[in-house]
Structure formats: C-alpha cells, structure tokens
PDB file of N, CA and C in Angstrom:
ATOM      1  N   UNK A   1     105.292 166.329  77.145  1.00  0.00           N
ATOM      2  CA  UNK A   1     105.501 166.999  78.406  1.00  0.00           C
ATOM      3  C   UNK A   1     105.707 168.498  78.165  1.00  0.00           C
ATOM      4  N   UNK A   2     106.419 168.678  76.915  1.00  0.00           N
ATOM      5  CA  UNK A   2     106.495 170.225  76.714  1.00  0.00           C
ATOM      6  C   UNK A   2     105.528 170.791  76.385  1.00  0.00           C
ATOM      7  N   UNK A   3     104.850 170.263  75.565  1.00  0.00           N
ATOM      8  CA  UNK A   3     103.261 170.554  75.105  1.00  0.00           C
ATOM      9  C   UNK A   3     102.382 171.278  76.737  1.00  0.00           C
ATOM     10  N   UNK A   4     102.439 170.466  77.723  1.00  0.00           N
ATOM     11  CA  UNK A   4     101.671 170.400  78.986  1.00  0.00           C
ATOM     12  C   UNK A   4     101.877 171.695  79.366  1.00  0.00           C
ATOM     13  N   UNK A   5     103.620 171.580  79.755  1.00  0.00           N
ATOM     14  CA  UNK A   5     104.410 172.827  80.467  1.00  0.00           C
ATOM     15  C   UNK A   5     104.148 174.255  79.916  1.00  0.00           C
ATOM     16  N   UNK A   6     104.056 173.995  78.262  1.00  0.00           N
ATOM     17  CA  UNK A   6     103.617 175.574  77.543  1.00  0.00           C
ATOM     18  C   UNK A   6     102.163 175.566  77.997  1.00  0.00           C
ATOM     19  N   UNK A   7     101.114 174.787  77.784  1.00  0.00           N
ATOM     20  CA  UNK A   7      99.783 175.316  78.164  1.00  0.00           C
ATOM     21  C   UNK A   7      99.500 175.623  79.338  1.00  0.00           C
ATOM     22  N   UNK A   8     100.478 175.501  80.112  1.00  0.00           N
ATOM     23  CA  UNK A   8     100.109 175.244  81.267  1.00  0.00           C
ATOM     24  C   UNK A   8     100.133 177.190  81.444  1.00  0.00           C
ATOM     25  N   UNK A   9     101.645 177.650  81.527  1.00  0.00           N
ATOM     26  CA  UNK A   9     102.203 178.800  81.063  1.00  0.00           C
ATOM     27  C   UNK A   9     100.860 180.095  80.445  1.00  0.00           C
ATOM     28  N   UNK A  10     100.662 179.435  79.337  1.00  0.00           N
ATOM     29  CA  UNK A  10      99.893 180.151  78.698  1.00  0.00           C
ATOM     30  C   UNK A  10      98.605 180.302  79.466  1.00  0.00           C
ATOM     31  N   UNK A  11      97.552 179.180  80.044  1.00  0.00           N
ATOM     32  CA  UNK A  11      96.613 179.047  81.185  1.00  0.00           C
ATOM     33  C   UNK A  11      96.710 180.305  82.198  1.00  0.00           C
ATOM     34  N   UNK A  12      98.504 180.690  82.782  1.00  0.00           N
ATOM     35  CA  UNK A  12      98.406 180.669  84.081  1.00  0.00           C
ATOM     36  C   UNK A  12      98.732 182.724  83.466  1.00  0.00           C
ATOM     37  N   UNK A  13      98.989 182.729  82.420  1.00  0.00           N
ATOM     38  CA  UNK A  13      98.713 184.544  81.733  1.00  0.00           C
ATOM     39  C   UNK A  13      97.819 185.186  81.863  1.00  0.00           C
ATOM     40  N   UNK A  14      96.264 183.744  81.699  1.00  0.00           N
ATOM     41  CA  UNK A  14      95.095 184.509  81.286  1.00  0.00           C
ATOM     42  C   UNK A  14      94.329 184.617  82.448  1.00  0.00           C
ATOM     43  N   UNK A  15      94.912 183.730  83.823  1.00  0.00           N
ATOM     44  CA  UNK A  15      93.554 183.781  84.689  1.00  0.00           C
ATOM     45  C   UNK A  15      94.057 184.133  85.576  1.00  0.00           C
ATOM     46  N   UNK A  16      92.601 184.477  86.440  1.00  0.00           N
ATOM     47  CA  UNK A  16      93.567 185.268  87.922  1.00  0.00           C
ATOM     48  C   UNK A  16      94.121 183.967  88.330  1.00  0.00           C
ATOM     49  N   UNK A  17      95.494 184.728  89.718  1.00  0.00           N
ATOM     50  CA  UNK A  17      95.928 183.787  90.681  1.00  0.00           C
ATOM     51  C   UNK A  17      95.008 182.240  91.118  1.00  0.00           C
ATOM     52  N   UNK A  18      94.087 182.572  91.617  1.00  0.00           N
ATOM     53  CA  UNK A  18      93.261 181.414  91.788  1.00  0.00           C
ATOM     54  C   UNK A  18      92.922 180.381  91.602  1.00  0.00           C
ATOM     55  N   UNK A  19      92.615 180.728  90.129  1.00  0.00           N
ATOM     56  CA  UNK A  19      92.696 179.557  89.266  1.00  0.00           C
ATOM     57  C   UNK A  19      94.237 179.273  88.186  1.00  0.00           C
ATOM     58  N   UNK A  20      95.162 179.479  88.528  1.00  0.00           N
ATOM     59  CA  UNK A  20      96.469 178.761  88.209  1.00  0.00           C
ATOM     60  C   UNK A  20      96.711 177.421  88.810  1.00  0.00           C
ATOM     61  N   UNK A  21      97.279 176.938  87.632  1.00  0.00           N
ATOM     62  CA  UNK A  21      97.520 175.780  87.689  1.00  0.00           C
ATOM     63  C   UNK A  21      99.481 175.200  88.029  1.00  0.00           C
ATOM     64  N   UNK A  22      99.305 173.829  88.686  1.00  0.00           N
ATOM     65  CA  UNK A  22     101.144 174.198  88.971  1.00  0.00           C
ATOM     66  C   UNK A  22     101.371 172.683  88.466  1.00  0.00           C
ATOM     67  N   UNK A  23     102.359 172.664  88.058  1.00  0.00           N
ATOM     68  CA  UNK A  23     103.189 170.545  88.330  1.00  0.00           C
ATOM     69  C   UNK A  23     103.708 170.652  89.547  1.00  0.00           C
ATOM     70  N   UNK A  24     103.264 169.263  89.831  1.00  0.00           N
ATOM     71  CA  UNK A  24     104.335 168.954  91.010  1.00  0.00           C
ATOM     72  C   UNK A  24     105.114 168.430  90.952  1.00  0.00           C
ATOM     73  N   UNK A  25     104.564 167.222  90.134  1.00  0.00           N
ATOM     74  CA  UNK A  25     105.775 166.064  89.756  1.00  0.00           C
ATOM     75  C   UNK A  25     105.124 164.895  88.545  1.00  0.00           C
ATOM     76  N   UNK A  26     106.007 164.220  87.999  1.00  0.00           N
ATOM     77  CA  UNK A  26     105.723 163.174  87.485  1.00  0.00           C
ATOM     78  C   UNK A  26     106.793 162.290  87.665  1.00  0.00           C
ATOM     79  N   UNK A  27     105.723 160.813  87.692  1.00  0.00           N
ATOM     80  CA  UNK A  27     106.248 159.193  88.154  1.00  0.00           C
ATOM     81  C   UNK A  27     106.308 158.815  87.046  1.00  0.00           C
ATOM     82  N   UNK A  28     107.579 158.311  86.213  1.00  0.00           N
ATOM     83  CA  UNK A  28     107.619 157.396  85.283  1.00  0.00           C
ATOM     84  C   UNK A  28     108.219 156.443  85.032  1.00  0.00           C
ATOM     85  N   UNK A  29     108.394 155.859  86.590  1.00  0.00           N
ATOM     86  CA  UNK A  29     108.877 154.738  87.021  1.00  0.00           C
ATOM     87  C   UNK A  29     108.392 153.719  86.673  1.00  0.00           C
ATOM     88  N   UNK A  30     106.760 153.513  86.670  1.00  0.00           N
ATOM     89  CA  UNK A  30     106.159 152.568  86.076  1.00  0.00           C
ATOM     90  C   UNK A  30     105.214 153.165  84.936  1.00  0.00           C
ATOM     91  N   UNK A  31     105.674 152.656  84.163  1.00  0.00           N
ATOM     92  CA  UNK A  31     104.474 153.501  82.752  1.00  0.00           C
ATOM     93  C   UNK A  31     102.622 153.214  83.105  1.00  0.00           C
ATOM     94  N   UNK A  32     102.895 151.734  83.329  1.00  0.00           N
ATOM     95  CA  UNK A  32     100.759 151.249  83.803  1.00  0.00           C
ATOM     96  C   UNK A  32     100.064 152.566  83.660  1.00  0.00           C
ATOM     97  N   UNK A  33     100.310 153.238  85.045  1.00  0.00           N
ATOM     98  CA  UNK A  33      98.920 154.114  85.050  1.00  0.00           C
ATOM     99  C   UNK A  33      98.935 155.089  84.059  1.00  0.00           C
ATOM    100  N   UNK A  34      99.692 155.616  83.826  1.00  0.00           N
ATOM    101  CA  UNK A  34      99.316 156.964  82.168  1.00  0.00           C
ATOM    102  C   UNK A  34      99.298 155.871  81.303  1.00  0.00           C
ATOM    103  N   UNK A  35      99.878 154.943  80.768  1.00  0.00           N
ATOM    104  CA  UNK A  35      99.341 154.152  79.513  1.00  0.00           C
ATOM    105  C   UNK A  35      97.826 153.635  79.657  1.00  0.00           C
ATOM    106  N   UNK A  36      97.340 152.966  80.738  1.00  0.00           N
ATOM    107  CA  UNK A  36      96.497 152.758  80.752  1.00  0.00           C
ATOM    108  C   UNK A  36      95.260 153.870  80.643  1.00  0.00           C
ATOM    109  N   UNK A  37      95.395 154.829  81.250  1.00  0.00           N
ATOM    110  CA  UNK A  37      94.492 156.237  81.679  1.00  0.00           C
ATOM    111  C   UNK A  37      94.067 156.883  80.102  1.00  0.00           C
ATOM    112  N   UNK A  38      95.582 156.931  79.304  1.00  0.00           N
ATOM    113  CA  UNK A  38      95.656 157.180  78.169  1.00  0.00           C
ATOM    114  C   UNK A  38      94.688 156.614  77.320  1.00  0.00           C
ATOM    115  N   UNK A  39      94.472 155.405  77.412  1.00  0.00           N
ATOM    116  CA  UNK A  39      93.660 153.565  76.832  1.00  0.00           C
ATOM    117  C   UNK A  39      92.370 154.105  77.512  1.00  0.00           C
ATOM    118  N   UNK A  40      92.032 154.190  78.575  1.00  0.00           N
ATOM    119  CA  UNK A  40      90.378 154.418  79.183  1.00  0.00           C
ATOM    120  C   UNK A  40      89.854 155.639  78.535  1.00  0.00           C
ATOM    121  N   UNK A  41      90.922 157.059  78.604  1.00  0.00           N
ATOM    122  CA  UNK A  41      90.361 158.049  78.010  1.00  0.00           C
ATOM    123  C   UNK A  41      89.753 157.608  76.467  1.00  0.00           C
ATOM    124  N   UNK A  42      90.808 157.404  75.648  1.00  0.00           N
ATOM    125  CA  UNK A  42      90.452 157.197  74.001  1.00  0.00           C
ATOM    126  C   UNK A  42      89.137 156.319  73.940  1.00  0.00           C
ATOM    127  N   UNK A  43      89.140 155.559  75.099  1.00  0.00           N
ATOM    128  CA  UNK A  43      87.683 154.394  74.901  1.00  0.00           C
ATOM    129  C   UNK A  43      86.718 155.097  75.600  1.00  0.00           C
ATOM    130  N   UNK A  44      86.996 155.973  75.998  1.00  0.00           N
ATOM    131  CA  UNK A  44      85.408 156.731  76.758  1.00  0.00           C
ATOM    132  C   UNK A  44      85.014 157.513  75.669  1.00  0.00           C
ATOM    133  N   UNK A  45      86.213 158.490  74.885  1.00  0.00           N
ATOM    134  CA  UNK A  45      85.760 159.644  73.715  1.00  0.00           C
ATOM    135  C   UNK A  45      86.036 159.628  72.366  1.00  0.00           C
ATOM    136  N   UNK A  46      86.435 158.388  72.099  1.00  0.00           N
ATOM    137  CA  UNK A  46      86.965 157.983  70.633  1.00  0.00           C
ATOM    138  C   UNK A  46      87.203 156.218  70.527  1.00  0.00           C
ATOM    139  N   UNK A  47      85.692 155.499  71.256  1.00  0.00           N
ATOM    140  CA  UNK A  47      86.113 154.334  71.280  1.00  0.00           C
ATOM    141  C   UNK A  47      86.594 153.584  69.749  1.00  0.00           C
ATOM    142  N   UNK A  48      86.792 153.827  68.338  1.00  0.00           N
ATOM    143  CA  UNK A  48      87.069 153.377  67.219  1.00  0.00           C
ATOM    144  C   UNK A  48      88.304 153.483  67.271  1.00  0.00           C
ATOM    145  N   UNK A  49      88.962 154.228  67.923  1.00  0.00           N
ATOM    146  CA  UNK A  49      90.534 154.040  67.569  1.00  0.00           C
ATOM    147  C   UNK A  49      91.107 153.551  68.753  1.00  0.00           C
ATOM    148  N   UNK A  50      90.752 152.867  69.748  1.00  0.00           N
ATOM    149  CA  UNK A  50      91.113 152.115  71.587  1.00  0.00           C
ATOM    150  C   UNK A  50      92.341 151.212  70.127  1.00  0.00           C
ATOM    151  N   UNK A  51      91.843 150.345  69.404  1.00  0.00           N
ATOM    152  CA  UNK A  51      93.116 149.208  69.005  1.00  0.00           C
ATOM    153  C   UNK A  51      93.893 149.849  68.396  1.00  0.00           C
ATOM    154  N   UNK A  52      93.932 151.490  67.986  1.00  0.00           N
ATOM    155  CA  UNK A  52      95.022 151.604  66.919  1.00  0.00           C
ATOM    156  C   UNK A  52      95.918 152.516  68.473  1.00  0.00           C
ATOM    157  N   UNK A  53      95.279 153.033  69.761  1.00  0.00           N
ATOM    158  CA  UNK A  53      96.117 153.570  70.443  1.00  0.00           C
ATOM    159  C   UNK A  53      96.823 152.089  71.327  1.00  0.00           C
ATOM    160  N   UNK A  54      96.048 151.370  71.171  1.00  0.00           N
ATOM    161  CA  UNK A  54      96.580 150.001  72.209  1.00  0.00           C
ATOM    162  C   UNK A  54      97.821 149.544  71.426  1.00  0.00           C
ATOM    163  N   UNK A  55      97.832 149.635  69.450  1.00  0.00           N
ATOM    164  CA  UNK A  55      98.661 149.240  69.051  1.00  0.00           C
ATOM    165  C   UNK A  55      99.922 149.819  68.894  1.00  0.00           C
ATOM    166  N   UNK A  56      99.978 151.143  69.500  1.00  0.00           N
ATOM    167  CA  UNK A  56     100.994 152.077  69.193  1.00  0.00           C
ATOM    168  C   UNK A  56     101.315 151.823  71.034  1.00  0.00           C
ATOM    169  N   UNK A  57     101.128 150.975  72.017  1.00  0.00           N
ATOM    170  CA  UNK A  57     101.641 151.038  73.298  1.00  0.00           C
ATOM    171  C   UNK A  57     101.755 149.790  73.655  1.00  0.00           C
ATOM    172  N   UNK A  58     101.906 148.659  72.735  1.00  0.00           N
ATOM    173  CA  UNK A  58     101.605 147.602  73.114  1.00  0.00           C
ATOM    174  C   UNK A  58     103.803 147.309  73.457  1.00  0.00           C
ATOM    175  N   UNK A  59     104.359 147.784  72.585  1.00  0.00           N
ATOM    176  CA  UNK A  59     105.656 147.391  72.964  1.00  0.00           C
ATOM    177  C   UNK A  59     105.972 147.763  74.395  1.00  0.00           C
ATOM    178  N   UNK A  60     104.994 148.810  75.004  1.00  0.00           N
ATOM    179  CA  UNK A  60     105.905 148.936  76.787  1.00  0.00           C
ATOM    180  C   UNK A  60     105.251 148.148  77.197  1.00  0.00           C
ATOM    181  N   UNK A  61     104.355 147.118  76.918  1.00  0.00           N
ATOM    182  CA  UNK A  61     103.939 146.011  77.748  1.00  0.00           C
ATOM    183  C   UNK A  61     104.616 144.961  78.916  1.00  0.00           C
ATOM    184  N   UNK A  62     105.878 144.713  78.276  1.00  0.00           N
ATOM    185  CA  UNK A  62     106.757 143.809  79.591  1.00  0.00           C
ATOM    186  C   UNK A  62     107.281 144.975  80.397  1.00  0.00           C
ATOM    187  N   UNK A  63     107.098 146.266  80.578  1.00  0.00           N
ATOM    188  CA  UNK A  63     107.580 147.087  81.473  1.00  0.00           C
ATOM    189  C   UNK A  63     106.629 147.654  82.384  1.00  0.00           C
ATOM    190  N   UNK A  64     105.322 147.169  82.589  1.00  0.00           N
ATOM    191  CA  UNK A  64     104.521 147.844  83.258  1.00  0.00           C
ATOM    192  C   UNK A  64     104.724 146.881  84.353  1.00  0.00           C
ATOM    193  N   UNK A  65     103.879 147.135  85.467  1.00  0.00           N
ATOM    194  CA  UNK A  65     104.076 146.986  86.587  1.00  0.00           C
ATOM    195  C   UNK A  65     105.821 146.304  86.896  1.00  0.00           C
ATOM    196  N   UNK A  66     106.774 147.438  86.675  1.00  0.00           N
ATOM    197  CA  UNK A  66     107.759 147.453  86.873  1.00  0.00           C
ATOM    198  C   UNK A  66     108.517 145.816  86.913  1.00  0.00           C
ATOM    199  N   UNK A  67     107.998 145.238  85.257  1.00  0.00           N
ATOM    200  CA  UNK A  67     108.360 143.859  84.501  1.00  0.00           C
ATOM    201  C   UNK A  67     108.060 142.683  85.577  1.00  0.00           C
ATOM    202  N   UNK A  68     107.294 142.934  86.881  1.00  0.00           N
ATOM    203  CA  UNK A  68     106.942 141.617  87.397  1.00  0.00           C
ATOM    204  C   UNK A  68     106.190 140.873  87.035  1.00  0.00           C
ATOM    205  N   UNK A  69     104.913 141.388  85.979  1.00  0.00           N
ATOM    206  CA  UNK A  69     104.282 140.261  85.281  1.00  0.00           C
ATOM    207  C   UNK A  69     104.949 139.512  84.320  1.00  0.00           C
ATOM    208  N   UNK A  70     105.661 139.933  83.666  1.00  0.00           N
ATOM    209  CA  UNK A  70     106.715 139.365  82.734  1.00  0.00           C
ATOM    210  C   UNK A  70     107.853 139.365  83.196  1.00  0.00           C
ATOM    211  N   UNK A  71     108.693 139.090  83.955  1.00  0.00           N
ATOM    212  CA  UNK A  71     110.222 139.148  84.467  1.00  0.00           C
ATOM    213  C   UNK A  71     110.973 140.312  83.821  1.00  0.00           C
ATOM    214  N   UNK A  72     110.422 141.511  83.375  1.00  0.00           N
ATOM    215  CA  UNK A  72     111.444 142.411  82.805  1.00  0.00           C
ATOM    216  C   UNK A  72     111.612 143.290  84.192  1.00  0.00           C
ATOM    217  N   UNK A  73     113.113 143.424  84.232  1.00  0.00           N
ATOM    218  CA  UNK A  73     113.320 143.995  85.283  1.00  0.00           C
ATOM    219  C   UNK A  73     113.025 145.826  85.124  1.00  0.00           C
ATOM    220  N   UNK A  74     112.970 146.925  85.995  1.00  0.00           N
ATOM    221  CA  UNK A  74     112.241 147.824  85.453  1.00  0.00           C
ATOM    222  C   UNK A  74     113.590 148.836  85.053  1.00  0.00           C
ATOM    223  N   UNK A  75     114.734 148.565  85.330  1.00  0.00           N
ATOM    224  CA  UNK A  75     116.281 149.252  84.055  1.00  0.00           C
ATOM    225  C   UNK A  75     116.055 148.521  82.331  1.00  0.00           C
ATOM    226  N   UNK A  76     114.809 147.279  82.210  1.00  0.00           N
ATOM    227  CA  UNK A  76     115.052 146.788  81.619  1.00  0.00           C
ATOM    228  C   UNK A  76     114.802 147.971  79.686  1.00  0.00           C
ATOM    229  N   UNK A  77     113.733 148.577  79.809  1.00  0.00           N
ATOM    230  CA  UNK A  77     113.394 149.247  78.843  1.00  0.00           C
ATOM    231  C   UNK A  77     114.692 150.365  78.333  1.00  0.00           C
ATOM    232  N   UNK A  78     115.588 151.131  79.571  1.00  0.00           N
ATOM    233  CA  UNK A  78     116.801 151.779  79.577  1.00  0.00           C
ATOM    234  C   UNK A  78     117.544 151.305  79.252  1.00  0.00           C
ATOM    235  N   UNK A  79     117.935 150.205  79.204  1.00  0.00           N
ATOM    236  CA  UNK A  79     119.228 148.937  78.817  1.00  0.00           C
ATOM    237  C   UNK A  79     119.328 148.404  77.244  1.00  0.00           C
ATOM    238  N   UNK A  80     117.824 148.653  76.864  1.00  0.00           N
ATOM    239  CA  UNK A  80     117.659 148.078  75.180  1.00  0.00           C
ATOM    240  C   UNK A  80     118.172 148.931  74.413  1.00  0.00           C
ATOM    241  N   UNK A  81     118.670 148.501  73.507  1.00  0.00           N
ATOM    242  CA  UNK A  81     119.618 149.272  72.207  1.00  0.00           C
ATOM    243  C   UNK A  81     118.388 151.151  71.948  1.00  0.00           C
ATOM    244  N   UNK A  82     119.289 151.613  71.916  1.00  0.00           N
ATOM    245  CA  UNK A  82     118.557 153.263  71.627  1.00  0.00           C
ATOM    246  C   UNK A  82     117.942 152.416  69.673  1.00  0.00           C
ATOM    247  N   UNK A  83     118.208 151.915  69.148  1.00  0.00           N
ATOM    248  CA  UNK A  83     117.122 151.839  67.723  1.00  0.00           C
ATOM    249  C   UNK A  83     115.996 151.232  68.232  1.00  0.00           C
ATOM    250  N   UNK A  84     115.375 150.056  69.439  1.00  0.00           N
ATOM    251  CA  UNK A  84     114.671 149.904  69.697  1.00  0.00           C
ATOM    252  C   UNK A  84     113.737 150.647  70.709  1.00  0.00           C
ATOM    253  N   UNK A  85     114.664 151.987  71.707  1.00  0.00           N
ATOM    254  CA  UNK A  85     113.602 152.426  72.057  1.00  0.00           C
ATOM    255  C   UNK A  85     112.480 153.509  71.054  1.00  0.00           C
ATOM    256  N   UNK A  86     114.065 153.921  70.023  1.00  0.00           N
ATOM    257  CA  UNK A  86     113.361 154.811  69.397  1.00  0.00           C
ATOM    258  C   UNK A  86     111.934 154.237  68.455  1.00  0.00           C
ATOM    259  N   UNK A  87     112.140 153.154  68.311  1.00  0.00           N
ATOM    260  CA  UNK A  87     110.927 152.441  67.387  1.00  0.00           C
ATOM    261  C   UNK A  87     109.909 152.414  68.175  1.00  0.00           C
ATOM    262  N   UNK A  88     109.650 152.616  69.516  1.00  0.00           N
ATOM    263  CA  UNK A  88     108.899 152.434  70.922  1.00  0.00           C
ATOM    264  C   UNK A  88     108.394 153.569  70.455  1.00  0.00           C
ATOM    265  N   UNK A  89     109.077 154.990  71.110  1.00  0.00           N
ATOM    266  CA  UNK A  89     108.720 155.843  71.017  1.00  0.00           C
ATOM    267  C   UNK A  89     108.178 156.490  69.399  1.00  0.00           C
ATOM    268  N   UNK A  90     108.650 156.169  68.485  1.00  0.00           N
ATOM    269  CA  UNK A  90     108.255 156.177  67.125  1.00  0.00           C
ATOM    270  C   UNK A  90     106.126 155.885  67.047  1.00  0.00           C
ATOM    271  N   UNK A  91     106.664 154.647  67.483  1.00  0.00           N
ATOM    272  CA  UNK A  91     104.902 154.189  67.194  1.00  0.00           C
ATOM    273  C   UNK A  91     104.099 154.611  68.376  1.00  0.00           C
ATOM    274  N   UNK A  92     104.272 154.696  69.569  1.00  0.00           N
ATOM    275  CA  UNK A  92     103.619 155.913  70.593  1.00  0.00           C
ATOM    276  C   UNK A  92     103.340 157.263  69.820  1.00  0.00           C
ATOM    277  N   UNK A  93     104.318 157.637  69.379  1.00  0.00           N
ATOM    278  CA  UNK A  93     103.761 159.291  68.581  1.00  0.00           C
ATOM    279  C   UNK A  93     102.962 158.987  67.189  1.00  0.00           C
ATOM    280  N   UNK A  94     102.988 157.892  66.688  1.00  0.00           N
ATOM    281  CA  UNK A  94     102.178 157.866  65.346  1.00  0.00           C
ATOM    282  C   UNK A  94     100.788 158.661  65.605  1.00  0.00           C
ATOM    283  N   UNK A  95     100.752 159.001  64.276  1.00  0.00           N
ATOM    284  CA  UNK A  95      98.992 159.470  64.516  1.00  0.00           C
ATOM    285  C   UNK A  95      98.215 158.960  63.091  1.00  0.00           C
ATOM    286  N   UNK A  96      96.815 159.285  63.080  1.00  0.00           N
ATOM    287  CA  UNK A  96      96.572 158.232  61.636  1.00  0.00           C
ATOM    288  C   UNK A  96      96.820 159.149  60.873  1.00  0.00           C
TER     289      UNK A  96
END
C-alpha cells in the first residue's frame, strides 16, 4: 500500500493537474476480489508462476467471501495468534 501511495505522489509531480491520480478508498473487508484480480492478472502476464502466486494466498482461503463458504467468521483471520498471521503474510510477500 505504501509502495502505491509513493507512486502515486511521484505520478502526480510529473503531470499536469489532469491527469493526477487520487485514492479514495480501500475495502479489505473481504480479501476475494484483490486476491483473486491479483491470480487473473499473474495468469494473463506470467501464466508459469499462477501456482507459485496461488501458493503464497492459498492460507486466506477460509476468509474470502467473508468465511461463508467455509464457516470462518470474517473477525476470524484478526482473532488467530499474530505467529500465524505473520506466516500468512510471510508467504504472500515471498518472491522466487
């Protein structure tokens, strides 16, 4: 997200008014749509690595559509011990 916010910054130095760019907001109430979007992009422009990004997102799986496919309730990912989210977030940032 900080990554975004600096380019964004840096974007909005070089061009006229016009073309600046703004945030409005972000939903990360339910992870689905950026995990997934994330998963379609890599398979449209780097389909060889779709299983190694699927395998680094496969642990927020009982939290998408806010744990009703799986009964995880959606405090449920906030509630797990901080060593397991960090292992979450650990293998999300891996790179090869």
């Amino acid at each position: 997200m900080l990554d975004l916010v600096k380019w964004m910054r840096q974007w909005n130095c070089t061009v006229v008014p016009s073309q600046r760019v703004q945030f409005h907001r972000i939903d990360m109430l339910n992870p689905t749509t950026p995990l997934d979007t994330v998963e379609k992009y890599i398979a449209r422009v780097d389909p060889a690595n779709v299983a190694f990004v699927r395998a680094r997102y496969l642990c927020f799986d009982p939290y998408k559509s806010y744990g009703a496919t799986f009964g995880v309730p959606p405090a449920g990912y906030a509630a797990r011990l901080a060593t397991s989210r960090a292992a979450s977030a650990s293998r999300a940032h891996q790179s090869q």
